[in-house]
N, C-alpha and C. Protein backbone atom coordinates (compact mmCIF):
# COMPACT_ATOMS: atom_id res chain seq x y z
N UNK A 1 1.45 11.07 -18.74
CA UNK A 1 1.68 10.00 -17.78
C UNK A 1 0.93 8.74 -18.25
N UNK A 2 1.58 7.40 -18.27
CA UNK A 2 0.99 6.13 -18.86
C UNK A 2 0.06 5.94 -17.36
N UNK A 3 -1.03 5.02 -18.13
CA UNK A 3 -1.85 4.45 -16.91
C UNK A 3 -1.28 3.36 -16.47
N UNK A 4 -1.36 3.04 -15.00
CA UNK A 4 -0.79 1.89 -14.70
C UNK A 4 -1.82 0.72 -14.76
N UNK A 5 -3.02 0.82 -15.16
CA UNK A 5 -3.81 0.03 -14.77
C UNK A 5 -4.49 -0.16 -15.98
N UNK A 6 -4.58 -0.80 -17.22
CA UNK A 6 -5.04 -1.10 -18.55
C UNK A 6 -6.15 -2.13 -18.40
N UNK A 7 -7.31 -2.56 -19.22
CA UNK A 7 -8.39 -3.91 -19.30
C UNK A 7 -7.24 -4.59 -19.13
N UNK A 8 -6.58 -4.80 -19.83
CA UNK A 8 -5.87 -6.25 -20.06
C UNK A 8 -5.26 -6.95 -18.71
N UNK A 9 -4.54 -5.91 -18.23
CA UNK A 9 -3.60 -6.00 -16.74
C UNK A 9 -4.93 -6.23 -15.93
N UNK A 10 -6.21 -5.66 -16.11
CA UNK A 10 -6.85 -5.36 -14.99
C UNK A 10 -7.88 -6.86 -14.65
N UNK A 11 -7.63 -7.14 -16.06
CA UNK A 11 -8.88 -8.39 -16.70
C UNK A 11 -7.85 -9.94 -15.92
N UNK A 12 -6.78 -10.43 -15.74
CA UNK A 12 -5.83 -10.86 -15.75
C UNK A 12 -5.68 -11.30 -14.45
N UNK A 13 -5.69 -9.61 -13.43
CA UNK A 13 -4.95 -9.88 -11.87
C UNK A 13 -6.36 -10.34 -11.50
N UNK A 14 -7.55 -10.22 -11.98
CA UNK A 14 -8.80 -10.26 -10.92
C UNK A 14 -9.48 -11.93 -11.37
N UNK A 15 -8.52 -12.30 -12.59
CA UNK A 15 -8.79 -13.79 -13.10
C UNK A 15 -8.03 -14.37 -12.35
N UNK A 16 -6.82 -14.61 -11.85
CA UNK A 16 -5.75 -14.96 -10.78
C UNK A 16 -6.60 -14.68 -9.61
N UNK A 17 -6.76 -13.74 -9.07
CA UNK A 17 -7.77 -13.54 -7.55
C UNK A 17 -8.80 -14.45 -7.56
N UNK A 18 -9.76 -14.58 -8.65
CA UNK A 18 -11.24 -15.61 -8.76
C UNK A 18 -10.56 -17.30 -8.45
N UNK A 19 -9.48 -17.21 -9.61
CA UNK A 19 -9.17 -18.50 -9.72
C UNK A 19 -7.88 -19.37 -8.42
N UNK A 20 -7.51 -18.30 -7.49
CA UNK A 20 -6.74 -18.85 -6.57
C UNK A 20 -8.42 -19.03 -5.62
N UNK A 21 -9.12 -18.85 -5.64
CA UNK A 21 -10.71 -18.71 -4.38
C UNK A 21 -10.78 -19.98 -4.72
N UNK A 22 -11.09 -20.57 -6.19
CA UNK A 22 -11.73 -21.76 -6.98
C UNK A 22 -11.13 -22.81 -6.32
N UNK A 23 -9.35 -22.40 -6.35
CA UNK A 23 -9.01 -23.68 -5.86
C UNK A 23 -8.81 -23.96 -4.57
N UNK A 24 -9.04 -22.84 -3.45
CA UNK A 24 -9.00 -23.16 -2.87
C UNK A 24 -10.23 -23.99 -2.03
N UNK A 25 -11.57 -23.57 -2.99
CA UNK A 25 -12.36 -24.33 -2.57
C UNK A 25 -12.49 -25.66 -3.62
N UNK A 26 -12.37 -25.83 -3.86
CA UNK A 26 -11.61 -27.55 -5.05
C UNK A 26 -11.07 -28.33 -3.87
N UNK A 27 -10.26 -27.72 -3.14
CA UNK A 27 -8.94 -28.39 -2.45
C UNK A 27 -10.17 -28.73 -0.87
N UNK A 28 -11.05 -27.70 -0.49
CA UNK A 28 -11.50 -28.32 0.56
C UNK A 28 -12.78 -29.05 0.15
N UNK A 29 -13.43 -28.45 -1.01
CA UNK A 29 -14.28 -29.99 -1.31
C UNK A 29 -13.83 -32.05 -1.59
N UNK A 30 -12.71 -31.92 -2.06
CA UNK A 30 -12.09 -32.76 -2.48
C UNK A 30 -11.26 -33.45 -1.07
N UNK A 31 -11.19 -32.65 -0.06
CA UNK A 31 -10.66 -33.28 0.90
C UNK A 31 -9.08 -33.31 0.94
N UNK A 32 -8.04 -32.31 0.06
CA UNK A 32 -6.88 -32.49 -0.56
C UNK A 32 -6.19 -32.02 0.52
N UNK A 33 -5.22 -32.78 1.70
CA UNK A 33 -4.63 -32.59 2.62
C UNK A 33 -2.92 -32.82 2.56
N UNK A 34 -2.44 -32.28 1.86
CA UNK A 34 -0.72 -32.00 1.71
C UNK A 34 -0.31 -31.11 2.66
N UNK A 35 1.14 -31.53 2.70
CA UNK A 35 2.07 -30.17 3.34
C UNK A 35 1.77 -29.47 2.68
N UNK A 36 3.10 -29.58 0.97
CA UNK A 36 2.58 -27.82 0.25
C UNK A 36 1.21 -27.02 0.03
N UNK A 37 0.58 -28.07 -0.48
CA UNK A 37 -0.86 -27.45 -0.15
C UNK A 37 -1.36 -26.35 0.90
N UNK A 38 -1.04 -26.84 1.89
CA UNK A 38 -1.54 -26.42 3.45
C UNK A 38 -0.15 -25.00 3.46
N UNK A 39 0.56 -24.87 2.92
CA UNK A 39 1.69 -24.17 3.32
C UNK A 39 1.26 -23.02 2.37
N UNK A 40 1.06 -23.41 1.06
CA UNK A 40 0.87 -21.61 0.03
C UNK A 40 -0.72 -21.44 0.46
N UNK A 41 -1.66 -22.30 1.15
CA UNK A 41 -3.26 -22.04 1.35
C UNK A 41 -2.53 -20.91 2.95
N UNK A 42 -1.66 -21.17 3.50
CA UNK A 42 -1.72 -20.50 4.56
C UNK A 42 -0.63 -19.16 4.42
N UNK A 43 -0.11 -18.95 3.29
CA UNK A 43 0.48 -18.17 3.09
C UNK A 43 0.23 -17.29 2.34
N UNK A 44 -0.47 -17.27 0.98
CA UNK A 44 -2.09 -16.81 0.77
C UNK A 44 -2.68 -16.25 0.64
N UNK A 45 -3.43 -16.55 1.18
CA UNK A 45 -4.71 -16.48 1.86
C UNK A 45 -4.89 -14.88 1.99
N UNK A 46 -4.72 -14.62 3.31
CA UNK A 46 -4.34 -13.44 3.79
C UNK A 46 -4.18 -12.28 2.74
N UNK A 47 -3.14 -12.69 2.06
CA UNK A 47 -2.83 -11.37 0.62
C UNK A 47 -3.69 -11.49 -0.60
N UNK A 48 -4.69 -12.80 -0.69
CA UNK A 48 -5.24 -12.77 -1.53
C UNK A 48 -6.97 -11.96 -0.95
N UNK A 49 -7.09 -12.43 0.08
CA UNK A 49 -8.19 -11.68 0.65
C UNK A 49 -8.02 -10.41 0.45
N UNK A 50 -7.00 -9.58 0.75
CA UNK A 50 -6.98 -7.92 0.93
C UNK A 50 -6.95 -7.81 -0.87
N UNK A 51 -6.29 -8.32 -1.54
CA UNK A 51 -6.25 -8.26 -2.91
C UNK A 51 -7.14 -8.38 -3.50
N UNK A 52 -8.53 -9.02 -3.11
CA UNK A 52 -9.62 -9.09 -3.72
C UNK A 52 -10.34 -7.65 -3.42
N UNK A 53 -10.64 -7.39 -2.31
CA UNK A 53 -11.22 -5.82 -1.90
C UNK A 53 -10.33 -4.71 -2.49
N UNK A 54 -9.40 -4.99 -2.41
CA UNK A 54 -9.00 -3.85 -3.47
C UNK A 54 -8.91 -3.93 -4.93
N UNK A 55 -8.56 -4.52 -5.35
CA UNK A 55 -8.83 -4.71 -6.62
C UNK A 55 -10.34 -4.84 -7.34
N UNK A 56 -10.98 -5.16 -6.52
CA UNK A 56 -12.73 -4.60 -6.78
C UNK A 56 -12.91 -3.25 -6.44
N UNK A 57 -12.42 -2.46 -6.21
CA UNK A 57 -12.74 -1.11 -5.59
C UNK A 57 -11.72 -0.39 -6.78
N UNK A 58 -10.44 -1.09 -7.13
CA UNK A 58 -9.94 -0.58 -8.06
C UNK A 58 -10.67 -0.71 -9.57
N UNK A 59 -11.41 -1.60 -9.81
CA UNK A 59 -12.38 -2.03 -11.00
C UNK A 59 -13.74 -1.79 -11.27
N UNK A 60 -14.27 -0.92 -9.81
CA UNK A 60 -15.04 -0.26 -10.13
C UNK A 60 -15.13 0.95 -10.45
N UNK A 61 -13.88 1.71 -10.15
CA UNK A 61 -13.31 3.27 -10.29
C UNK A 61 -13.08 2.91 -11.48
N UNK A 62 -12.40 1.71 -12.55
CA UNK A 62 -11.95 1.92 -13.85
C UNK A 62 -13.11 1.87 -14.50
N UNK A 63 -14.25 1.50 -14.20
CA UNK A 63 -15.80 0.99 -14.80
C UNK A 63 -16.08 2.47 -15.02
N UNK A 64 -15.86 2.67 -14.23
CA UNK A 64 -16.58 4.36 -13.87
C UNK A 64 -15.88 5.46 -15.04
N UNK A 65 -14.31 5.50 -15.28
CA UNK A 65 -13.71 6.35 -15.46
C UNK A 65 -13.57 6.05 -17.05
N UNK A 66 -13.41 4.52 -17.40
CA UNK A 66 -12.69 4.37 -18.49
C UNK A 66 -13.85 3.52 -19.84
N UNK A 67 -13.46 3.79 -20.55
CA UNK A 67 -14.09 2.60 -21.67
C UNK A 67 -13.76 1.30 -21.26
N UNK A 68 -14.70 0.09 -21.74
CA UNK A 68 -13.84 -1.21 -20.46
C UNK A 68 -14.73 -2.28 -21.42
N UNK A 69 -13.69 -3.47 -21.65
CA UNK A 69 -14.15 -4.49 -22.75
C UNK A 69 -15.64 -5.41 -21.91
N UNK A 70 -16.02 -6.17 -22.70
CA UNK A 70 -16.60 -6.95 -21.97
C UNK A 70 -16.11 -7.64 -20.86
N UNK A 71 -14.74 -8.00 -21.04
CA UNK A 71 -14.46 -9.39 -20.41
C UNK A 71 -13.56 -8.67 -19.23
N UNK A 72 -13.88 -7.59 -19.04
CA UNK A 72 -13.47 -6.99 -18.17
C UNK A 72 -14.35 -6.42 -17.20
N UNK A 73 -15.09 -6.01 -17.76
CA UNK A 73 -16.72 -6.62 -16.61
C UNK A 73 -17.30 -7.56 -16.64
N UNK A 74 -17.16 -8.45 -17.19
CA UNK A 74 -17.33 -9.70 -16.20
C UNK A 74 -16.47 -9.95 -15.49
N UNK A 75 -15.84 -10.44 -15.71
CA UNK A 75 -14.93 -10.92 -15.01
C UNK A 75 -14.42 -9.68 -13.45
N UNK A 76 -14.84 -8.73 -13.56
CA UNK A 76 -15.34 -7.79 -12.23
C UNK A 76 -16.19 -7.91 -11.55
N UNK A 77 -17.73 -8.82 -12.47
CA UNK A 77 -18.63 -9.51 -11.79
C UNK A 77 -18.83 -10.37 -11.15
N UNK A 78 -17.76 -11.29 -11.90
CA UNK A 78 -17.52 -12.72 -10.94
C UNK A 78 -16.34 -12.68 -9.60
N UNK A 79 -15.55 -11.27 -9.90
CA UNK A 79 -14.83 -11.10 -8.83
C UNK A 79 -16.14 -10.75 -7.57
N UNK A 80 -16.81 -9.39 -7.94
CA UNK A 80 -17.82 -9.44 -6.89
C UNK A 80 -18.33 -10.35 -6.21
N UNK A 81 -19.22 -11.57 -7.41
CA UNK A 81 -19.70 -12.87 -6.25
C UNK A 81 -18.42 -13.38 -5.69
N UNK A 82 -17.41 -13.34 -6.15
CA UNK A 82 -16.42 -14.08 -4.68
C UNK A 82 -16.21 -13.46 -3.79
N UNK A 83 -16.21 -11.93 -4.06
CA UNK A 83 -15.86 -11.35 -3.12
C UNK A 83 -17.11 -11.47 -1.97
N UNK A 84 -18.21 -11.46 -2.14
CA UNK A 84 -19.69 -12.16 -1.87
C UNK A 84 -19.28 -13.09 -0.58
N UNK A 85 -18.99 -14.15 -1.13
CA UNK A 85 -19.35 -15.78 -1.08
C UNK A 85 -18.05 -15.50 -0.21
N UNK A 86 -16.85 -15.50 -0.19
CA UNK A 86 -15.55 -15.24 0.55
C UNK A 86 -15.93 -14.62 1.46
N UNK A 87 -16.49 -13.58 1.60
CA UNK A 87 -16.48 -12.48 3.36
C UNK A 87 -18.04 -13.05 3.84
N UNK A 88 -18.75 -13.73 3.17
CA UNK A 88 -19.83 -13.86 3.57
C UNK A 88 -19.76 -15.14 3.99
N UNK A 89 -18.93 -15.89 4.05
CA UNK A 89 -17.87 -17.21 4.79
C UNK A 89 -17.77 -17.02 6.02
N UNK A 90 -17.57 -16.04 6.05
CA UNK A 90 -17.24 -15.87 8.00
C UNK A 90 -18.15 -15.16 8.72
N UNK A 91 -19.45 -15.15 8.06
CA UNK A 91 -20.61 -14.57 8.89
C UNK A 91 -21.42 -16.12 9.07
C-alpha cells in the first residue's frame, strides 16, 4: 500500500496553512479592506483553522513514525507557533 502522506506533500500543505495565517495577518495589519478580500478571509478561515490542528497532529504522528527531512520539521515548527499564536487569539 503507497503512503498517502510523503515529506514533500506533507512539507507543502503545512507551508500553504502558515502562509494563508501570514496573510491574513498582513491584510489586518495593513488595514486592507476589499470585497474579495473580506469574501475568501470569510470563507477560509474556518477550513483553514480545522486544517491547521489536523495537519499538526498529522505531522507529529509522521515525526514519530517516519524518517523526515529537515524542512519538514521546521516547517512543523512554525506550523506549531501558528497554531500557538492563532487559538491563543481568542483567549
Amino acid at each position: 500500500m503507497n503512503r498517502l502522506i510523503t515529506n514533500k506533500k506533507l512539507t507543502i500543505i503545512n507551508f500553504v496553512i502558515v502562509t494563508y495565517f501570514v496573510l491574513l495577518w498582513l491584510i489586518n495589519v495593513y488595514n486592507l479592506d476589499f470585497v474579495l478580500i473580506g469574501v475568501f478571509r470569510e470563507l477560509l478561515t474556518i477550513p483553514f483553522l480545522l486544517a491547521q490542528i489536523i495537519f499538526l497532529i498529522i505531522g507529529v504522528r509522521f515525526l514519530l513514525k517516519n524518517e523526515t527531512q529537515f524542512w519538514t520539521i521546521a516547517i512543523l515548527i512554525i506550523l506549531g507557533i501558528c497554531a500557538l499564536l492563532t487559538i491563543g487569539s481568542f483567549f
